[in-house]
PDB file of N, CA and C in Angstrom:
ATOM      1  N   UNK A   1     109.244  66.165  84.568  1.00  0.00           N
ATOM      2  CA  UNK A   1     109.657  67.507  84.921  1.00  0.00           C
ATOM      3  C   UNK A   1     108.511  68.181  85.665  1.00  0.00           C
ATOM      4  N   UNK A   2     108.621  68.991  87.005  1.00  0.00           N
ATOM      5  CA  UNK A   2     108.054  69.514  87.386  1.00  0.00           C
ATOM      6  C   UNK A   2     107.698  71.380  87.354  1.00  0.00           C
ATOM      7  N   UNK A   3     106.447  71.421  86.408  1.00  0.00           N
ATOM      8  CA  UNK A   3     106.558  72.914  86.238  1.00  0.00           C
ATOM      9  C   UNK A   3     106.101  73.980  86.862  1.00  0.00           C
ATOM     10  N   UNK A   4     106.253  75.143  87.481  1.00  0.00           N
ATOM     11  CA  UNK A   4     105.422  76.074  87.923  1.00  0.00           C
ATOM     12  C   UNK A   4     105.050  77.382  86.618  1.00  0.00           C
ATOM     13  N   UNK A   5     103.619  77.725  86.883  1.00  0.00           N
ATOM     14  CA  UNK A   5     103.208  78.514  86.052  1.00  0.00           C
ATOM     15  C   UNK A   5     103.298  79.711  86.474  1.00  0.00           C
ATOM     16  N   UNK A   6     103.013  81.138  85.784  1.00  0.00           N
ATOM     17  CA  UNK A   6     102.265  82.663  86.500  1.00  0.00           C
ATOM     18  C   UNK A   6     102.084  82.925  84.815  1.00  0.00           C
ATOM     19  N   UNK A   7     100.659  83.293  85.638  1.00  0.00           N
ATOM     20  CA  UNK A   7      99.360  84.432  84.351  1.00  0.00           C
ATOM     21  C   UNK A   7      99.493  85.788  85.057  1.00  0.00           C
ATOM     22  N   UNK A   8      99.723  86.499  83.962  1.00  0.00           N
ATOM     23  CA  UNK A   8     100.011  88.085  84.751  1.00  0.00           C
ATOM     24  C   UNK A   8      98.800  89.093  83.925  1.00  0.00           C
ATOM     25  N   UNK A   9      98.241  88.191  82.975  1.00  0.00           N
ATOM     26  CA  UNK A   9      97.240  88.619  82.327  1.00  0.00           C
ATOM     27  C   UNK A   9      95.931  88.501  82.036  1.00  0.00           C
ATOM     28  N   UNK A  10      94.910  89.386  82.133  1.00  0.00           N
ATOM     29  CA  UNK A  10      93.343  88.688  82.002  1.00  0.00           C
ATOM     30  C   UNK A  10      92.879  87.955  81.222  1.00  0.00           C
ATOM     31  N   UNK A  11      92.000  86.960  81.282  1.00  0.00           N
ATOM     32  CA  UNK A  11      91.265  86.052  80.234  1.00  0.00           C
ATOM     33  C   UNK A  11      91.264  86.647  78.554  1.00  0.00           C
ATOM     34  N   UNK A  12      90.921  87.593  78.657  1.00  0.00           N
ATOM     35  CA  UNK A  12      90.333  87.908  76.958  1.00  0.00           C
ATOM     36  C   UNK A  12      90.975  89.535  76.993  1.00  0.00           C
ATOM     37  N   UNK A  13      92.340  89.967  77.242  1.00  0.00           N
ATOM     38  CA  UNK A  13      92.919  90.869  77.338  1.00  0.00           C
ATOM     39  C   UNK A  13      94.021  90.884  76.032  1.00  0.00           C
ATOM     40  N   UNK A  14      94.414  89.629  76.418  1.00  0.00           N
ATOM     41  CA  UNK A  14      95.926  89.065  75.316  1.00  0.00           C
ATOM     42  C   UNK A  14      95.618  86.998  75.279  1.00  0.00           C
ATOM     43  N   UNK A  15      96.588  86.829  74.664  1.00  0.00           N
ATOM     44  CA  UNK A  15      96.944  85.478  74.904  1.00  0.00           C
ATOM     45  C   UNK A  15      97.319  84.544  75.054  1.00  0.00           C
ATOM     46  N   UNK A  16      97.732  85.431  76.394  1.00  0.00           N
ATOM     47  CA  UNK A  16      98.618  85.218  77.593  1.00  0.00           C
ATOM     48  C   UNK A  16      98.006  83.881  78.490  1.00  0.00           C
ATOM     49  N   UNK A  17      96.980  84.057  79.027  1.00  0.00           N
ATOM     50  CA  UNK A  17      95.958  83.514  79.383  1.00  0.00           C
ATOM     51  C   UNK A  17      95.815  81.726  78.787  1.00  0.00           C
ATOM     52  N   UNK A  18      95.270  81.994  77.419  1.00  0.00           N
ATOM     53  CA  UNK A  18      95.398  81.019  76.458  1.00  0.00           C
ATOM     54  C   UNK A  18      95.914  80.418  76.352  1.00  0.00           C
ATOM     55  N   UNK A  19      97.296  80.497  76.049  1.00  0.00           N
ATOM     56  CA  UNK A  19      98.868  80.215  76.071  1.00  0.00           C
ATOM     57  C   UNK A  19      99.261  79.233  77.461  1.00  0.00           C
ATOM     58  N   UNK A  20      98.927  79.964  78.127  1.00  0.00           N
ATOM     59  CA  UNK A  20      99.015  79.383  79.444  1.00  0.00           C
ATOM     60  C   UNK A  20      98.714  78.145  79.808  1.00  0.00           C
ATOM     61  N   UNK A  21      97.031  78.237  79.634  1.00  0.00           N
ATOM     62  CA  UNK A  21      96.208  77.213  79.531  1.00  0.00           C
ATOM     63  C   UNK A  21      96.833  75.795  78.614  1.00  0.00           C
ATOM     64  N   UNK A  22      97.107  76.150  77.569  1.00  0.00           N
ATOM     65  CA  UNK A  22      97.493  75.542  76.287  1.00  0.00           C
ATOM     66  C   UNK A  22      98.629  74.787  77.185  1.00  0.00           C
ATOM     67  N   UNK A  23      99.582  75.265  77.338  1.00  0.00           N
ATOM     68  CA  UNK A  23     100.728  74.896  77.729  1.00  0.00           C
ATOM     69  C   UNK A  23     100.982  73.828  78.882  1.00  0.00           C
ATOM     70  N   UNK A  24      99.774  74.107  80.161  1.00  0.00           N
ATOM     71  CA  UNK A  24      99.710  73.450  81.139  1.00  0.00           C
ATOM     72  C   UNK A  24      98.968  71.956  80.569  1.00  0.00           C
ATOM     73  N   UNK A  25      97.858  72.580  79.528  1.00  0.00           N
ATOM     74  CA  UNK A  25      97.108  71.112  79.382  1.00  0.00           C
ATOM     75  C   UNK A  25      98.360  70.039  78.594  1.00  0.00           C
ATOM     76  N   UNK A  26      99.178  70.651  78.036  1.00  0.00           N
ATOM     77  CA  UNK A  26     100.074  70.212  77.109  1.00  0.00           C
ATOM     78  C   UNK A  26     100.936  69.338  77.874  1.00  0.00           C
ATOM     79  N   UNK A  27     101.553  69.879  79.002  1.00  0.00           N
ATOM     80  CA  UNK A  27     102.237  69.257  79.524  1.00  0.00           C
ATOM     81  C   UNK A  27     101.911  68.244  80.708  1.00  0.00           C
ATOM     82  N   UNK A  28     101.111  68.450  80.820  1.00  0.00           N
ATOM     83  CA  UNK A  28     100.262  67.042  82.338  1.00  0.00           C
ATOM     84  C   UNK A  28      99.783  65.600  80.688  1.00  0.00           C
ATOM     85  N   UNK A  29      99.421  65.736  79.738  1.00  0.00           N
ATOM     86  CA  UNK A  29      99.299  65.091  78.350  1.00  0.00           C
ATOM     87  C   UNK A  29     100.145  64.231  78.268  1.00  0.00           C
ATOM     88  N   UNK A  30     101.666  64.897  78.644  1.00  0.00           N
ATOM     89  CA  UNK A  30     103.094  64.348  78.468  1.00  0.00           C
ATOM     90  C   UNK A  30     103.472  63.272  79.557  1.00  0.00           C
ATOM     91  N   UNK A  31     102.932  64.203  80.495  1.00  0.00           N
ATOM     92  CA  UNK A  31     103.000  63.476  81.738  1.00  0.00           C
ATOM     93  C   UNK A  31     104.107  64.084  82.907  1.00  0.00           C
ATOM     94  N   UNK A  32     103.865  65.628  82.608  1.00  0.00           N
ATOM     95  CA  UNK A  32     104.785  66.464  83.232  1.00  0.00           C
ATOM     96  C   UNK A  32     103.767  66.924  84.929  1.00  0.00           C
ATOM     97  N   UNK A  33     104.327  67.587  85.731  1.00  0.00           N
ATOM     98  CA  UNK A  33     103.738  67.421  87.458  1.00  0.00           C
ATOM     99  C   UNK A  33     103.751  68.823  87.013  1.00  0.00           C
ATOM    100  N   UNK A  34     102.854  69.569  86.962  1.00  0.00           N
ATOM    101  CA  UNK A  34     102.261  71.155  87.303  1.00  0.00           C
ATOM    102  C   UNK A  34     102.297  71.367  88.755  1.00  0.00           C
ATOM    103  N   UNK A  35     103.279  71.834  89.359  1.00  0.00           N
ATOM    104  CA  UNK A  35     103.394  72.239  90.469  1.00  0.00           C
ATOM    105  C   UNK A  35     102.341  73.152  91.574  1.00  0.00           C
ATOM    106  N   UNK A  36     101.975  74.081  90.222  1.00  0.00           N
ATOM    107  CA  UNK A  36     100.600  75.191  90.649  1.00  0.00           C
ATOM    108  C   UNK A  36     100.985  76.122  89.690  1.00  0.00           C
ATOM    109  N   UNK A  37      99.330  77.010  89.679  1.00  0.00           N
ATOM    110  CA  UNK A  37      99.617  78.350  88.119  1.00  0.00           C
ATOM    111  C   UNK A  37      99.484  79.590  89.320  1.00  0.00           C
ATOM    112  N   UNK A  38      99.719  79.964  89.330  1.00  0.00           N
ATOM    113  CA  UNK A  38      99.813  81.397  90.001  1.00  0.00           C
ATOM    114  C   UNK A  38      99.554  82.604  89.030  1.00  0.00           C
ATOM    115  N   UNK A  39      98.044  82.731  89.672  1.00  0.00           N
ATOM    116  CA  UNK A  39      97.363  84.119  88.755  1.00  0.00           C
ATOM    117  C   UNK A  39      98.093  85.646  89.456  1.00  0.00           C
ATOM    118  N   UNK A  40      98.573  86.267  88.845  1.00  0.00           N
ATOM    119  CA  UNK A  40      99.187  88.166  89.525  1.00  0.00           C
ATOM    120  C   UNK A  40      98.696  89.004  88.601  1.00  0.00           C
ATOM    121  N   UNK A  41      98.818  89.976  88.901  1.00  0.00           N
ATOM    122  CA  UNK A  41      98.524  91.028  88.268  1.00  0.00           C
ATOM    123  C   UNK A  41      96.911  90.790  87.612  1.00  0.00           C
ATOM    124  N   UNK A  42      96.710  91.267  86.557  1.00  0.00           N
ATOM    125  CA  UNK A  42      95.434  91.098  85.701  1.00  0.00           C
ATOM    126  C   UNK A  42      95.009  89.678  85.605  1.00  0.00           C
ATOM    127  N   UNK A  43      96.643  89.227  85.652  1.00  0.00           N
ATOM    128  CA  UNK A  43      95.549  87.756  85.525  1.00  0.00           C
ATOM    129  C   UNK A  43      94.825  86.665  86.924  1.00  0.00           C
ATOM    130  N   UNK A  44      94.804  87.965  88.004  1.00  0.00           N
ATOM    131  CA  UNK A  44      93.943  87.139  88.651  1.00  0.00           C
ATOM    132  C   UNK A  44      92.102  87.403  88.183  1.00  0.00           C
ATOM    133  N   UNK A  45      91.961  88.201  87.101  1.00  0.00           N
ATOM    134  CA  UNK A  45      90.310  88.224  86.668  1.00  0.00           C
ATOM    135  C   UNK A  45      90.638  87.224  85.780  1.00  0.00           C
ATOM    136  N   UNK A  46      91.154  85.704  85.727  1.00  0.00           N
ATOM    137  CA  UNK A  46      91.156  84.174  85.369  1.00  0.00           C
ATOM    138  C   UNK A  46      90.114  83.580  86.623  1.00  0.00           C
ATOM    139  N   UNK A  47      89.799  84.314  87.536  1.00  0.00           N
ATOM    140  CA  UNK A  47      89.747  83.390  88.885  1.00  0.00           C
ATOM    141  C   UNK A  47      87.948  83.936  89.152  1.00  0.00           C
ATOM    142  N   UNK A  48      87.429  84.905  88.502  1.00  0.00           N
ATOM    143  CA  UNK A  48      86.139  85.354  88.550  1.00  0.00           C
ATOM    144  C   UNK A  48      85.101  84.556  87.857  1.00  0.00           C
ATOM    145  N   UNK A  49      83.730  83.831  88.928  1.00  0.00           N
ATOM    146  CA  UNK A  49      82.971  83.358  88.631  1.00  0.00           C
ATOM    147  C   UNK A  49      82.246  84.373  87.768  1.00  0.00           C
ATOM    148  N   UNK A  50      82.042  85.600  87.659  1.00  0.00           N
ATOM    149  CA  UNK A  50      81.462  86.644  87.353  1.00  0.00           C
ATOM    150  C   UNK A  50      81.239  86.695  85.683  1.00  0.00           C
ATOM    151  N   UNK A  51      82.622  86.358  84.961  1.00  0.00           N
ATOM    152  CA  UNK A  51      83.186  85.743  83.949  1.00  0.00           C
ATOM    153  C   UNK A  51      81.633  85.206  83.141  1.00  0.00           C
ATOM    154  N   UNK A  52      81.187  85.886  81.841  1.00  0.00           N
ATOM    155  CA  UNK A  52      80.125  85.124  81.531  1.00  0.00           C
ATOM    156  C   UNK A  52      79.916  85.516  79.462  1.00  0.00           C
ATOM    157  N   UNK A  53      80.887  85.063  79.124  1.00  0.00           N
ATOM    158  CA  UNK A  53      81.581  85.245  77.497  1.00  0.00           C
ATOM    159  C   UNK A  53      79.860  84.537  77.273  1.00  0.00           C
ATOM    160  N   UNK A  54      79.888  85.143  75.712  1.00  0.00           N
ATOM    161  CA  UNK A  54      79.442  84.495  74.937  1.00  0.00           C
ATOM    162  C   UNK A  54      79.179  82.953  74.524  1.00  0.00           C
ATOM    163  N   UNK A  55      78.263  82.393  74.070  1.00  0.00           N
ATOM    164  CA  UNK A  55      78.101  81.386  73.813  1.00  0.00           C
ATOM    165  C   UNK A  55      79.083  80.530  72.855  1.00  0.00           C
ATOM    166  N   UNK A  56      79.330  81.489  71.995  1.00  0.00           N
ATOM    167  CA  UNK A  56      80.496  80.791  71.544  1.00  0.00           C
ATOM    168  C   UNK A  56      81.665  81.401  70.959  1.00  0.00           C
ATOM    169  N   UNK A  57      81.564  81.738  72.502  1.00  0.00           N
ATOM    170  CA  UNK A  57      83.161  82.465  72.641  1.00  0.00           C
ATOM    171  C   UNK A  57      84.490  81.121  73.776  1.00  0.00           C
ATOM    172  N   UNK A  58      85.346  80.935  74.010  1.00  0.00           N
ATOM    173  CA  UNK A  58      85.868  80.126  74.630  1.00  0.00           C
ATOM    174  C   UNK A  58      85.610  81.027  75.856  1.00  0.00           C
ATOM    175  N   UNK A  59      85.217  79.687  76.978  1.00  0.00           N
ATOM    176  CA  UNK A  59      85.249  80.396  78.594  1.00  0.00           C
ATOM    177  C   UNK A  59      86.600  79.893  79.085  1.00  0.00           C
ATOM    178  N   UNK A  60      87.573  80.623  78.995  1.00  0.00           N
ATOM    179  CA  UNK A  60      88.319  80.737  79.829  1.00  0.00           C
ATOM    180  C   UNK A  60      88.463  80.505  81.366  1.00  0.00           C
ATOM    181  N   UNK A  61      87.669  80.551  81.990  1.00  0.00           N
ATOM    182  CA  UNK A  61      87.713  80.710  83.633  1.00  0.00           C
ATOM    183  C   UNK A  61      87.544  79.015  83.816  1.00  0.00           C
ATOM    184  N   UNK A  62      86.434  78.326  83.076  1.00  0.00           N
ATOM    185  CA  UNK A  62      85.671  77.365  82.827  1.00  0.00           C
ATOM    186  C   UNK A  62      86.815  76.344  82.503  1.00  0.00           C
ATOM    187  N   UNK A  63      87.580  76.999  81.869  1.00  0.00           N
ATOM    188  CA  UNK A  63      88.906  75.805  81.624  1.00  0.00           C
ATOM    189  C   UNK A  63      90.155  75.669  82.484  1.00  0.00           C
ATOM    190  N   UNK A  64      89.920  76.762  83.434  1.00  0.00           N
ATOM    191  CA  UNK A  64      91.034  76.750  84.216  1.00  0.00           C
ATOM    192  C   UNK A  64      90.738  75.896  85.526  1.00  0.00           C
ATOM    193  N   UNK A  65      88.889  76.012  85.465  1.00  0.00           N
ATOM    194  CA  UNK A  65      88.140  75.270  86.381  1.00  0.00           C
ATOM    195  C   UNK A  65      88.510  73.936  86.145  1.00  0.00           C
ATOM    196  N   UNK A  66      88.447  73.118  84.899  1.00  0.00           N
ATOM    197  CA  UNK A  66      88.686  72.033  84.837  1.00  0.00           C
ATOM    198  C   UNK A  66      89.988  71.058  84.941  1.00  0.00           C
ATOM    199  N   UNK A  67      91.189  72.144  84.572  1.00  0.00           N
ATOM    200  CA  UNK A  67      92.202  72.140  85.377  1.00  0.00           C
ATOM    201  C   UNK A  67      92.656  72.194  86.804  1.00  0.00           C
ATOM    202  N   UNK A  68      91.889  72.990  87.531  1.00  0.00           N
ATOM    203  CA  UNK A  68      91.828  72.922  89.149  1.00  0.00           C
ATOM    204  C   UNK A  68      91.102  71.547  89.544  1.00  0.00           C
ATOM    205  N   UNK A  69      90.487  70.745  88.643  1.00  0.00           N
ATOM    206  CA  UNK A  69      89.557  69.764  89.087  1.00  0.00           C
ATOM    207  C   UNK A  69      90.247  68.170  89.318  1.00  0.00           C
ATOM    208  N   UNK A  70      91.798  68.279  88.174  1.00  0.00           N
ATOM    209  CA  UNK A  70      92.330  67.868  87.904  1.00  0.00           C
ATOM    210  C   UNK A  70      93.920  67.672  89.059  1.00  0.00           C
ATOM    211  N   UNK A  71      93.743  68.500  90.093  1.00  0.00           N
ATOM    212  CA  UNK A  71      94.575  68.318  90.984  1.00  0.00           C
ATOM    213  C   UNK A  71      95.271  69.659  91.055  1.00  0.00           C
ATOM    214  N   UNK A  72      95.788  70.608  89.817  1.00  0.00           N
ATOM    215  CA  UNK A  72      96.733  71.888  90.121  1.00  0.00           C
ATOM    216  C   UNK A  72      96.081  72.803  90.695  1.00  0.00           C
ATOM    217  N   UNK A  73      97.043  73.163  91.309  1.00  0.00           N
ATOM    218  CA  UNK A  73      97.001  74.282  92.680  1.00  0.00           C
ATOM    219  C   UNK A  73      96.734  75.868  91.850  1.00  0.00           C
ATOM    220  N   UNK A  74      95.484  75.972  91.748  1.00  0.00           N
ATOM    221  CA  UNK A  74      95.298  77.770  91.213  1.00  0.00           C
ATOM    222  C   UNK A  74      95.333  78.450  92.114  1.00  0.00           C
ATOM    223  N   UNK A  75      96.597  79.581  92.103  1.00  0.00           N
ATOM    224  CA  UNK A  75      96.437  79.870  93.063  1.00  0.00           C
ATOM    225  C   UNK A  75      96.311  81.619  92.835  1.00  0.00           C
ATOM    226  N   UNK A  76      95.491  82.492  93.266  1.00  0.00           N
ATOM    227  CA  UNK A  76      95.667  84.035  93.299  1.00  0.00           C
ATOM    228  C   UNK A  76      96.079  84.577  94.232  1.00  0.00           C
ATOM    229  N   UNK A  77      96.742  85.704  93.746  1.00  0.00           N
ATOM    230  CA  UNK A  77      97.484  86.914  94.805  1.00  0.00           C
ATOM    231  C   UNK A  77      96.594  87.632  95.245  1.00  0.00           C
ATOM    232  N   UNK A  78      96.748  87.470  96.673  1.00  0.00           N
ATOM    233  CA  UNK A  78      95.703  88.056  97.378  1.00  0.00           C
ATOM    234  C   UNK A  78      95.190  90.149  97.537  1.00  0.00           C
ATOM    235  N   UNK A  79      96.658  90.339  97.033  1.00  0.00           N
ATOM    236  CA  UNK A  79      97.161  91.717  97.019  1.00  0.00           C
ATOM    237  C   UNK A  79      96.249  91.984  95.052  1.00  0.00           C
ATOM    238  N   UNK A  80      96.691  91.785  94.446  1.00  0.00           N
ATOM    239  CA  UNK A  80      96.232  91.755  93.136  1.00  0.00           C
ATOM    240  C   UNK A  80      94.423  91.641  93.240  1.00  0.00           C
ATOM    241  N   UNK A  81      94.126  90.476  93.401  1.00  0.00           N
ATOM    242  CA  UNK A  81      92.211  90.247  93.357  1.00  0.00           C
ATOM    243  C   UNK A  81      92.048  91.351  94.621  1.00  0.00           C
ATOM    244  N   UNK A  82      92.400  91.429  95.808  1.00  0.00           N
ATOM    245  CA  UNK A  82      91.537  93.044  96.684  1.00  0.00           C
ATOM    246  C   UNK A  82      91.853  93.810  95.480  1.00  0.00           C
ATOM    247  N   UNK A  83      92.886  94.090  94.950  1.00  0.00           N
ATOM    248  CA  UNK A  83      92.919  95.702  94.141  1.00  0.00           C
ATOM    249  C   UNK A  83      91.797  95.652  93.088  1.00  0.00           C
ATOM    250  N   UNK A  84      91.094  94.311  92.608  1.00  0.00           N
ATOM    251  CA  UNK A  84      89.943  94.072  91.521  1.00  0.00           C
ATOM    252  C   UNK A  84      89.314  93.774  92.204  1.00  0.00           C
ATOM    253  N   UNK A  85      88.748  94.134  93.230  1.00  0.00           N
ATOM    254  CA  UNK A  85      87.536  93.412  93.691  1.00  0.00           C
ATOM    255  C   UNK A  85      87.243  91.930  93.604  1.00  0.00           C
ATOM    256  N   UNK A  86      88.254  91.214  93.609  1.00  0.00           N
ATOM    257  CA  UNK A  86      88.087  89.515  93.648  1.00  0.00           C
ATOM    258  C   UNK A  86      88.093  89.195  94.727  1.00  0.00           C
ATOM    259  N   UNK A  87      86.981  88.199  96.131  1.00  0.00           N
ATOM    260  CA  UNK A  87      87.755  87.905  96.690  1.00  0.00           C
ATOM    261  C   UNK A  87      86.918  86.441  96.581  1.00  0.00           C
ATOM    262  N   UNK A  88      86.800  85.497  98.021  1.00  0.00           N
ATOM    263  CA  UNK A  88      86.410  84.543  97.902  1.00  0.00           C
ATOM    264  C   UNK A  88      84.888  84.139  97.811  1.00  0.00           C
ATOM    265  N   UNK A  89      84.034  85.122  97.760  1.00  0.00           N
ATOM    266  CA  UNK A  89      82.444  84.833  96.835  1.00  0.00           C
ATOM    267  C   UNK A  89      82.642  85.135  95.814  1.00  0.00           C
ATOM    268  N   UNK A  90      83.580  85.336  95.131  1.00  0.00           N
ATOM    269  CA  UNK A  90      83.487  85.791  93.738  1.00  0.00           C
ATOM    270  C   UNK A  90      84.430  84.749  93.081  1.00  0.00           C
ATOM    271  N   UNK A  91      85.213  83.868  93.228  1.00  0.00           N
ATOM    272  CA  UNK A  91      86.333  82.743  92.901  1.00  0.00           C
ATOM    273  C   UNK A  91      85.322  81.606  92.327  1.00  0.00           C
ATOM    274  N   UNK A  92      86.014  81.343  90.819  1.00  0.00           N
ATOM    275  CA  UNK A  92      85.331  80.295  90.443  1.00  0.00           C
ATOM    276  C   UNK A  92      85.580  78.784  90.982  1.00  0.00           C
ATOM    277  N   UNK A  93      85.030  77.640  91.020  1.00  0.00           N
ATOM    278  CA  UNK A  93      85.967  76.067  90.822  1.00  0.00           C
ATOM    279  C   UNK A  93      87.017  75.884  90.844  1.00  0.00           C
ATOM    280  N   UNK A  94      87.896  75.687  91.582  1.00  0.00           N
ATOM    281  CA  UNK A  94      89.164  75.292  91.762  1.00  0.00           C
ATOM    282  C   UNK A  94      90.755  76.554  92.261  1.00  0.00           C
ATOM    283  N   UNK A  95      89.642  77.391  92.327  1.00  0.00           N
ATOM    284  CA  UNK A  95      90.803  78.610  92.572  1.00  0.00           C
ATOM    285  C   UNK A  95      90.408  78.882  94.373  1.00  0.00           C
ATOM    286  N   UNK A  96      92.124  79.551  95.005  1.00  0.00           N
ATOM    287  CA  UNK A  96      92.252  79.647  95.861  1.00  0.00           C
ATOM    288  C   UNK A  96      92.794  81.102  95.896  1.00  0.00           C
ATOM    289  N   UNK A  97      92.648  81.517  97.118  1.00  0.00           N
ATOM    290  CA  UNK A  97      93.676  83.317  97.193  1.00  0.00           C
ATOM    291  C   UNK A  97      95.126  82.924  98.048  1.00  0.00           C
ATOM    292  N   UNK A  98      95.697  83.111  97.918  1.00  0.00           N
ATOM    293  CA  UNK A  98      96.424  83.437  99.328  1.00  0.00           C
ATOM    294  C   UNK A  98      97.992  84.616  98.640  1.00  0.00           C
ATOM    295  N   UNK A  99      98.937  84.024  99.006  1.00  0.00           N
ATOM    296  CA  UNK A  99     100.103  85.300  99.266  1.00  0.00           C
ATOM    297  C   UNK A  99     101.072  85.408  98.255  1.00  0.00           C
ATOM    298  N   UNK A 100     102.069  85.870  98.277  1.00  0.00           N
ATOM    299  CA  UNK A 100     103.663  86.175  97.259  1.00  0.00           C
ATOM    300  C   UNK A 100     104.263  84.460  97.947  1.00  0.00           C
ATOM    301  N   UNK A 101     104.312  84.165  99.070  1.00  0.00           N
ATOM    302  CA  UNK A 101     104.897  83.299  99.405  1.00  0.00           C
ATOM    303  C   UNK A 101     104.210  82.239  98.801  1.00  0.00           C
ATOM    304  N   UNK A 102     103.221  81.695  98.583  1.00  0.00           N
ATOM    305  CA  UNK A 102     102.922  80.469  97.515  1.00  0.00           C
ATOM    306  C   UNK A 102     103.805  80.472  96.375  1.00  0.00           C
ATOM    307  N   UNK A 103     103.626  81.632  95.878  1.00  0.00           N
ATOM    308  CA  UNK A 103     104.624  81.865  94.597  1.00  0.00           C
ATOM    309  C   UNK A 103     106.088  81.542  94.525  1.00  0.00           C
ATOM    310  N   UNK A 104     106.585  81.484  95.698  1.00  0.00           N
ATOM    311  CA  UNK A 104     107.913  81.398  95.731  1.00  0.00           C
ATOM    312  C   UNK A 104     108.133  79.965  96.436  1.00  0.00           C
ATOM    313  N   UNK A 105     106.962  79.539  96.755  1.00  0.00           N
ATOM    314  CA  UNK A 105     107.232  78.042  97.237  1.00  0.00           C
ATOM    315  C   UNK A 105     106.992  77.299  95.641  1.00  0.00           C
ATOM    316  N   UNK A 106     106.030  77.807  94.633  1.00  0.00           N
ATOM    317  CA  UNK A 106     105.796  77.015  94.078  1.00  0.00           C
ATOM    318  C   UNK A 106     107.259  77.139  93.239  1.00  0.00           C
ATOM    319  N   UNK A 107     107.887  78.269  92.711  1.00  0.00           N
ATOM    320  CA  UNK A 107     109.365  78.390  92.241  1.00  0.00           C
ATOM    321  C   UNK A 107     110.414  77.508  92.700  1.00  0.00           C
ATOM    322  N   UNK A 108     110.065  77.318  94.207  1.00  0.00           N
ATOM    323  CA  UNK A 108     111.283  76.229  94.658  1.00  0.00           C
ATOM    324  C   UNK A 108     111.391  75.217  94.533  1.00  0.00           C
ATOM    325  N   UNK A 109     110.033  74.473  94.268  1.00  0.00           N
ATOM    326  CA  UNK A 109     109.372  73.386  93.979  1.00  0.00           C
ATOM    327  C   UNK A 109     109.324  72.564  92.693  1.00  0.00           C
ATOM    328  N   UNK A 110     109.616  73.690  91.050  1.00  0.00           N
ATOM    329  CA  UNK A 110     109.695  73.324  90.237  1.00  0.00           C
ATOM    330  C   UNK A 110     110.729  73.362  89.984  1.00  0.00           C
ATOM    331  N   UNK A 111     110.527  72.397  88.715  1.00  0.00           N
ATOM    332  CA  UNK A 111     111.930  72.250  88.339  1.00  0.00           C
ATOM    333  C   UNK A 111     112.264  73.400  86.948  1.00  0.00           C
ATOM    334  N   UNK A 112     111.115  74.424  86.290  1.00  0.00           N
ATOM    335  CA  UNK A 112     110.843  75.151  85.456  1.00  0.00           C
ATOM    336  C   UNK A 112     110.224  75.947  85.549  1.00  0.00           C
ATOM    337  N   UNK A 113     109.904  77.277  85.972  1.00  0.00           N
ATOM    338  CA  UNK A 113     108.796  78.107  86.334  1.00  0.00           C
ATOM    339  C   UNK A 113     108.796  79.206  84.855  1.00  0.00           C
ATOM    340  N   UNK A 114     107.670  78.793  84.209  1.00  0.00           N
ATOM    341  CA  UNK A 114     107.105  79.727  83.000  1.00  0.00           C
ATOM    342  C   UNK A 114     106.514  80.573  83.253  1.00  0.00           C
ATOM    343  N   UNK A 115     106.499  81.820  82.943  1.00  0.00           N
ATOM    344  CA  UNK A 115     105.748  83.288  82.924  1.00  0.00           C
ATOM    345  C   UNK A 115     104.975  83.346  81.539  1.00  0.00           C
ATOM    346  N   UNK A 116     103.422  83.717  82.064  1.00  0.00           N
ATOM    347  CA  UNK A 116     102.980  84.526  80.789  1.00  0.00           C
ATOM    348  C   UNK A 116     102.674  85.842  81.036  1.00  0.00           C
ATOM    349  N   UNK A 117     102.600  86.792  79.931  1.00  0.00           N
ATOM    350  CA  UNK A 117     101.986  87.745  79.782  1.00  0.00           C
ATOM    351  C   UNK A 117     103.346  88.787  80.597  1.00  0.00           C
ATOM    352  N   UNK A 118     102.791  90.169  80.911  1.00  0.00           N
ATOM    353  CA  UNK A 118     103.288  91.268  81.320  1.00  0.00           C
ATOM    354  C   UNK A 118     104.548  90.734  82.400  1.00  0.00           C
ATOM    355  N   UNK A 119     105.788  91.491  82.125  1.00  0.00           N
ATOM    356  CA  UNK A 119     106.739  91.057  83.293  1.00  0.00           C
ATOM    357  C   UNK A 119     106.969  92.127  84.118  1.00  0.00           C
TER     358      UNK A 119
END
């Protein structure tokens, strides 16, 4: 099964984020095709190198990195990171910016598109 993701929520806001994460690692495990996660709203501060938790706190950004390393398409709304000050010196490992239209390619593409966080 091929899935598409969206995080609509920040790293350490809710766990939304988490969930997310959880879910994607869960399913590539299975042996499911992650189409791409598409960060909006809050949850494009997932995509900030800036990001610098505690020692032993979970890094979030750090795991989404290792997921991007892994082949899925992270992708942020370009409209969302300008409104936070994200743009591309500030993007951690494996994340990209671009438009609404990724989003809707990656929707056409899956065969399941999961939402976390805020609708």
């Amino acid at each position: 099964m091929k899935f598409g993701v969206m995080v609509q929520e920040g790293p350490y806001q809710h766990e939304s984020s988490d969930s997310a994460y959880q879910f994607v690692k869960a399913a590539m495990e299975k042996g499911h095709e992650i189409v791409g996660v598409f960060f909006y709203h809050d949850g494009v501060i997932n995509s900030t190198k800036l990001t610098d938790p505690q020692q032993d706190d979970r890094n979030i950004v750090k795991r989404w990195s290792e997921i991007g390393e892994k082949g899925v398409d992270l992708v942020v709304c370009i409209a969302a990171a300008k409104r936070r000050g994200i743009n591309d010196d500030v993007l951690a490992p494996g994340f990209r910016i671009s438009g609404l239209g990724q989003l809707t390619e990656m929707a056409i593409n899956a065969d399941r598109f999961v939402t976390f966080g805020a609708s």
